[in-house]
Protein backbone atom coordinates (compact mmCIF):
# COMPACT_ATOMS: atom_id res chain seq x y z
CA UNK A 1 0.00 0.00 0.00
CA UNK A 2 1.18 3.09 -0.78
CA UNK A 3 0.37 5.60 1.87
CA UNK A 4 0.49 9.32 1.37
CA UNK A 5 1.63 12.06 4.08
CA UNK A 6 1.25 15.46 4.10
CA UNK A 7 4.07 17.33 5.15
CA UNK A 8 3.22 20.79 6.80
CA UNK A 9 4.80 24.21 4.83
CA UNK A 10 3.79 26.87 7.32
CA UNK A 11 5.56 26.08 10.96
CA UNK A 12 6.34 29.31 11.64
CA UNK A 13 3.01 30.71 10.94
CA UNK A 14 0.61 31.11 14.03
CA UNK A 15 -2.77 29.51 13.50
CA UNK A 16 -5.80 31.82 13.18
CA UNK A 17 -9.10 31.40 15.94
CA UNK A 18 -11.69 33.64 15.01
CA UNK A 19 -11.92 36.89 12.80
CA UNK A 20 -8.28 36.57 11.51
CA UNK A 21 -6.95 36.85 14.72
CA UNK A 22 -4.73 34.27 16.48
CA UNK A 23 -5.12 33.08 19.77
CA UNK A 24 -2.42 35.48 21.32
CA UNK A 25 -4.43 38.72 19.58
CA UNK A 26 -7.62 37.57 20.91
CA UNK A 27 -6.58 37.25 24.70
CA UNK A 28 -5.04 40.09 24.31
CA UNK A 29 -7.95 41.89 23.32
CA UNK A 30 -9.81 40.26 26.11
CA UNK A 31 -7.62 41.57 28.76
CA UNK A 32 -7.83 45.33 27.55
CA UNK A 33 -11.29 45.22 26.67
CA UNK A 34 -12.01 43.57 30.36
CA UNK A 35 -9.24 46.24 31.58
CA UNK A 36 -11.20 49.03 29.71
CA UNK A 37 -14.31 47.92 31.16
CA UNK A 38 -13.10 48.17 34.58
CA UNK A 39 -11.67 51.60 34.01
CA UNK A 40 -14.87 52.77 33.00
CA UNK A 41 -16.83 50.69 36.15
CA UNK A 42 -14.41 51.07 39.12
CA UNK A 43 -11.69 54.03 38.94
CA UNK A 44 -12.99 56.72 42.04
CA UNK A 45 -13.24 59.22 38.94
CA UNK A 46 -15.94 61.28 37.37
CA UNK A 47 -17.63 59.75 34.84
CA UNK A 48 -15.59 62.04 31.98
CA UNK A 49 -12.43 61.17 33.55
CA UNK A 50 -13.35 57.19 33.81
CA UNK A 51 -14.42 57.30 30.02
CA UNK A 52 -10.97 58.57 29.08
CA UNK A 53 -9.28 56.46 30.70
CA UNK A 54 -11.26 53.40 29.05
CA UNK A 55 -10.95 55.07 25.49
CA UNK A 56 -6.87 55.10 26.46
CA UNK A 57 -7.22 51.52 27.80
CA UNK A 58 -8.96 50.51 24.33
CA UNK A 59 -7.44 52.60 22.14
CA UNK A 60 -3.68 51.25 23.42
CA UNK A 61 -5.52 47.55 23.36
CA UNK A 62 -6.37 48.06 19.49
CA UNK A 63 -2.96 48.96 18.82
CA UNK A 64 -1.23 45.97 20.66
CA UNK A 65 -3.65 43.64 19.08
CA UNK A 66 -3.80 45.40 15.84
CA UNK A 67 -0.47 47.12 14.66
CA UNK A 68 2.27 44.98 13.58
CA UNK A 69 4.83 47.21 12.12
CA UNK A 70 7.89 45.30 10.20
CA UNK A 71 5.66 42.08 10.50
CA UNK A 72 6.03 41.60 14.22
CA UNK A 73 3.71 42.23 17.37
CA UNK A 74 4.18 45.51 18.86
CA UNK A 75 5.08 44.11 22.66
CA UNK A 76 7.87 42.75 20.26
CA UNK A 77 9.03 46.24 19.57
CA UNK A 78 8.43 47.38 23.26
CA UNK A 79 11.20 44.48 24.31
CA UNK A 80 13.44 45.97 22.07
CA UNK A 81 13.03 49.38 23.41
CA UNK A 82 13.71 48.40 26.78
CA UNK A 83 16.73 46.51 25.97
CA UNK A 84 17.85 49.36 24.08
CA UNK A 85 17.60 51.70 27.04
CA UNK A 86 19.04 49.48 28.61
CA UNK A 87 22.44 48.77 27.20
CA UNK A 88 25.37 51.02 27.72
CA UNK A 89 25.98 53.46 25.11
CA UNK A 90 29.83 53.83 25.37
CA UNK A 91 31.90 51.35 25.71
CA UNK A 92 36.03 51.78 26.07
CA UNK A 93 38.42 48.96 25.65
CA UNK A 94 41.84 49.24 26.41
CA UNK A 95 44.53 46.38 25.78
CA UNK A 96 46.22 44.77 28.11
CA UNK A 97 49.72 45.36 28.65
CA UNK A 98 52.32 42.46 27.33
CA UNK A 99 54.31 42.83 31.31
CA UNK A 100 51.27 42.13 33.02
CA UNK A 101 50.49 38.41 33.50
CA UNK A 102 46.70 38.73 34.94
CA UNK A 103 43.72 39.60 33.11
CA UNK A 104 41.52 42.68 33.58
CA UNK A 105 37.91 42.72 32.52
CA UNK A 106 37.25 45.22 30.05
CA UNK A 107 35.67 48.47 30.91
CA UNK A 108 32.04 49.96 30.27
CA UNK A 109 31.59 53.62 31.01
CA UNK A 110 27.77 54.14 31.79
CA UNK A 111 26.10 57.71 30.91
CA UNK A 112 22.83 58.82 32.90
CA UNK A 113 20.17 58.35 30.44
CA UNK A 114 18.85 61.63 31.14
């Protein structure tokens, strides 16, 4: 018998659940829209202030869900931001001597980020 197998093309492709959206975009969107709806419920705010601050909290979730800029999630993006900050900006290195028989770690001169 000669059996036939399927071999699968798209492994690095995430599998869509509902609307287009993978699994990851639609918890997502359930946490902010759940987050947005407690905003707009619970925050000791006027009722203005408590609808701006849900709008933010839906607005931000709609562009963490949504927005994929280069091809890849935005919390993506925010990781590499953060690392970015950070890293040192200036780092020296300065041989070693040929008398001296120890090693010395190289140096890293840190600058306030401000």
């Amino acid at each position: 018998m000669n059996a036939r197998h399927e071999i699968p093309t798209h492994l690095n492709v995430a599998d869509r659940a509902f609307g287009g959206l993978t699994m990851r975009q639609l918890l997502s969107a359930a946490i902010g829209l759940a987050l947005a709806y407690g905003a707009a419920s619970d925050l000791p705010l006027p009722f203005a202030a408590r609808l701006g601050a849900a709008a933010f909290v839906v607005v931000a979730t709609l562009l963490l869900v949504l927005w994929r800029p280069a091809g890849r999630p935005l919390e993506d993006w925010v990781f590499v931001l953060l690392r970015y900050c950070a890293t040192p900006r200036i780092a020296v290195w300065r041989p070693r001597e040929h008398r001296e028989p120890t090693r010395r770690p190289h140096e890293v001169v840190l600058r306030p980020l401000i």
